[in-house]
Protein backbone atom coordinates (compact mmCIF):
# COMPACT_ATOMS: atom_id res chain seq x y z
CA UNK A 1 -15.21 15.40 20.46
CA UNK A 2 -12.79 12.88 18.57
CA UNK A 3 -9.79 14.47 19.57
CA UNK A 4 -11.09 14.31 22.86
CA UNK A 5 -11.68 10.71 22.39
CA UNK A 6 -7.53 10.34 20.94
CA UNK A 7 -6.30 11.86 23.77
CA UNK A 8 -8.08 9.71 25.56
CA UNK A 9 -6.91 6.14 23.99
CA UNK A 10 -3.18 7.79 23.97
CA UNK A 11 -3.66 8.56 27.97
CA UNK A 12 -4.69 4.83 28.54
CA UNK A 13 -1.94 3.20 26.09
CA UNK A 14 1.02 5.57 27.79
CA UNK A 15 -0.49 5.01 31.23
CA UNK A 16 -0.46 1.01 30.24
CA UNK A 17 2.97 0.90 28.75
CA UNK A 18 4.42 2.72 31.69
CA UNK A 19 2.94 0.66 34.31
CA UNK A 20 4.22 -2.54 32.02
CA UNK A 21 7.48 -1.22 32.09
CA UNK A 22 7.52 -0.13 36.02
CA UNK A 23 6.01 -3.78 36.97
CA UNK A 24 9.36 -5.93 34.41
CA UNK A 25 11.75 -3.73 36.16
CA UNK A 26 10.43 -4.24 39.40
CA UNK A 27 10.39 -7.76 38.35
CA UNK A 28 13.73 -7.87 36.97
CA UNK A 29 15.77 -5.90 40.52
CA UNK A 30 13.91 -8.70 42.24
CA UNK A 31 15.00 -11.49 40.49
CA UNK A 32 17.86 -13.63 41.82
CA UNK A 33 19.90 -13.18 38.67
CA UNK A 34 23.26 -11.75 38.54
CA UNK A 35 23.95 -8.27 37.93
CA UNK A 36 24.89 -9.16 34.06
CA UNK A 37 21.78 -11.65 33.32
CA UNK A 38 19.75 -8.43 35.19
CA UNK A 39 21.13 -5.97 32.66
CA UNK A 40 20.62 -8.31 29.74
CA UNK A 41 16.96 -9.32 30.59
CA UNK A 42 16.28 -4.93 31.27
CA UNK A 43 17.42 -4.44 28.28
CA UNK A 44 15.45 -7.00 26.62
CA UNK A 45 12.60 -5.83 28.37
CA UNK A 46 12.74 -1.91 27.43
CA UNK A 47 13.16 -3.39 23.33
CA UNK A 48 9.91 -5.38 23.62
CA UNK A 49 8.43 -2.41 25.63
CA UNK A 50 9.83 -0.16 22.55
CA UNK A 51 8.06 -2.13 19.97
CA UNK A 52 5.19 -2.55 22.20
CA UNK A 53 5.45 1.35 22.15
CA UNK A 54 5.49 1.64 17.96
CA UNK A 55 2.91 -0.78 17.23
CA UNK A 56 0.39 0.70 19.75
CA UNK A 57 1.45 4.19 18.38
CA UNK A 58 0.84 2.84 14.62
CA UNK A 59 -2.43 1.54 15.77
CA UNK A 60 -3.40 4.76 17.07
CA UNK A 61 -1.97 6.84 14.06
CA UNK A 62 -3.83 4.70 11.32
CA UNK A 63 -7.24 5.19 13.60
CA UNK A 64 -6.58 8.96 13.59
CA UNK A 65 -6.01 9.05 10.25
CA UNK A 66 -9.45 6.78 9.24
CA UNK A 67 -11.84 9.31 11.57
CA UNK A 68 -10.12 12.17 9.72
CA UNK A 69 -10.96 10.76 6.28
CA UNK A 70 -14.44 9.27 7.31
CA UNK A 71 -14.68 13.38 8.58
CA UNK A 72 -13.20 14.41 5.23
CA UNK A 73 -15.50 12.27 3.23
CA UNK A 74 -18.71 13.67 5.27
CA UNK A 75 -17.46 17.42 4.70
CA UNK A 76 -17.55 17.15 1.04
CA UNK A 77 -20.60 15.23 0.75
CA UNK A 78 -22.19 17.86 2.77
CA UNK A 79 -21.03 20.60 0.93
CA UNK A 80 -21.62 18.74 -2.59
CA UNK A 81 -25.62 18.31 -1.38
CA UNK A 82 -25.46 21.90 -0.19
CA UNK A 83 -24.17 23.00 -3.96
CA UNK A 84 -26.88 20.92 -5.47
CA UNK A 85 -29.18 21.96 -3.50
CA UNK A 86 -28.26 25.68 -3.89
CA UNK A 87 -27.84 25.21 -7.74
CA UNK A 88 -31.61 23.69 -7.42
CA UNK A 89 -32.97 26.50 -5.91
CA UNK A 90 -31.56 29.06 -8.58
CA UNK A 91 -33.02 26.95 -11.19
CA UNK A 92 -36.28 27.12 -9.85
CA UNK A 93 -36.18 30.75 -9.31
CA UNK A 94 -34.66 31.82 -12.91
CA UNK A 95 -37.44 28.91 -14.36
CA UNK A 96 -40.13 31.49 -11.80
CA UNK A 97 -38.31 34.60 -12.80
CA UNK A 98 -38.30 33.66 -16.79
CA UNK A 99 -41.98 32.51 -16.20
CA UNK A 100 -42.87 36.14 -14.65
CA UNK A 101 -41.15 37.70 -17.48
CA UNK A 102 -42.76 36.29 -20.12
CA UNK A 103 -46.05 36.50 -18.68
CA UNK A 104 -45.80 40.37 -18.41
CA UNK A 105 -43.97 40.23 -22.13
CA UNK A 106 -47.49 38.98 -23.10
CA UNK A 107 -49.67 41.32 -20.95
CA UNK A 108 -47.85 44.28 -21.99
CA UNK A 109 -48.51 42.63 -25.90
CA UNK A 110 -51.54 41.93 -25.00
CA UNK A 111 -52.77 45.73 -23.98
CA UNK A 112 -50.45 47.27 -26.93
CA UNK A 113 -52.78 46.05 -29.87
């Protein structure tokens, strides 16, 4: 279901970042400027977009990585509780077992004499 959710978010920040860049270089062809202040302000335009690009993609990346070590974290304290608990349970039934034993130890003492 998370990765679901990721592919998501990534969808929505490419889809955003692409219509940014489509709507500054619509802008920009539009724009009475000369052919050389065109160029210049494209190319301006496509580094912003770039870092634009990065930190969204950083953003993403370091909430990734936080679900996958909240995940992580929940795996191994649900297998820790499941060891305890397991480790209970054979307690109890070697304390029952050594109990049993015992108790026919005496029986069998008992109906010796």
């Amino acid at each position: 279901m998370c990765n679901n959710n990721n592919n998501n978010k990534s969808s929505l920040v490419l889809g955003m970042l692409a219509g940014a860049a489509i709507g500054a270089l619509i802008g920009l062809l539009f724009a009475p400027d000369s052919g050389e202040e065109t160029r210049k302000k494209i190319k301006q335009k496509s580094d912003d977009l770039k870092d634009q690009a990065k930190n969204k993609y950083g953003e993403l990346s370091d909430a990734v990585k936080d679900q996958f070590n909240n995940a992580s974290a929940s795996v191994k304290e649900t297998a820790s509780n499941l060891a305890n608990s397991v480790t209970d349970g054979f307690d109890k039934l070697q304390g029952q077992i050594t109990s049993k034993a015992e108790d026919a130890k005496a029986k069998a003492e008992t109906k010796s004499k």
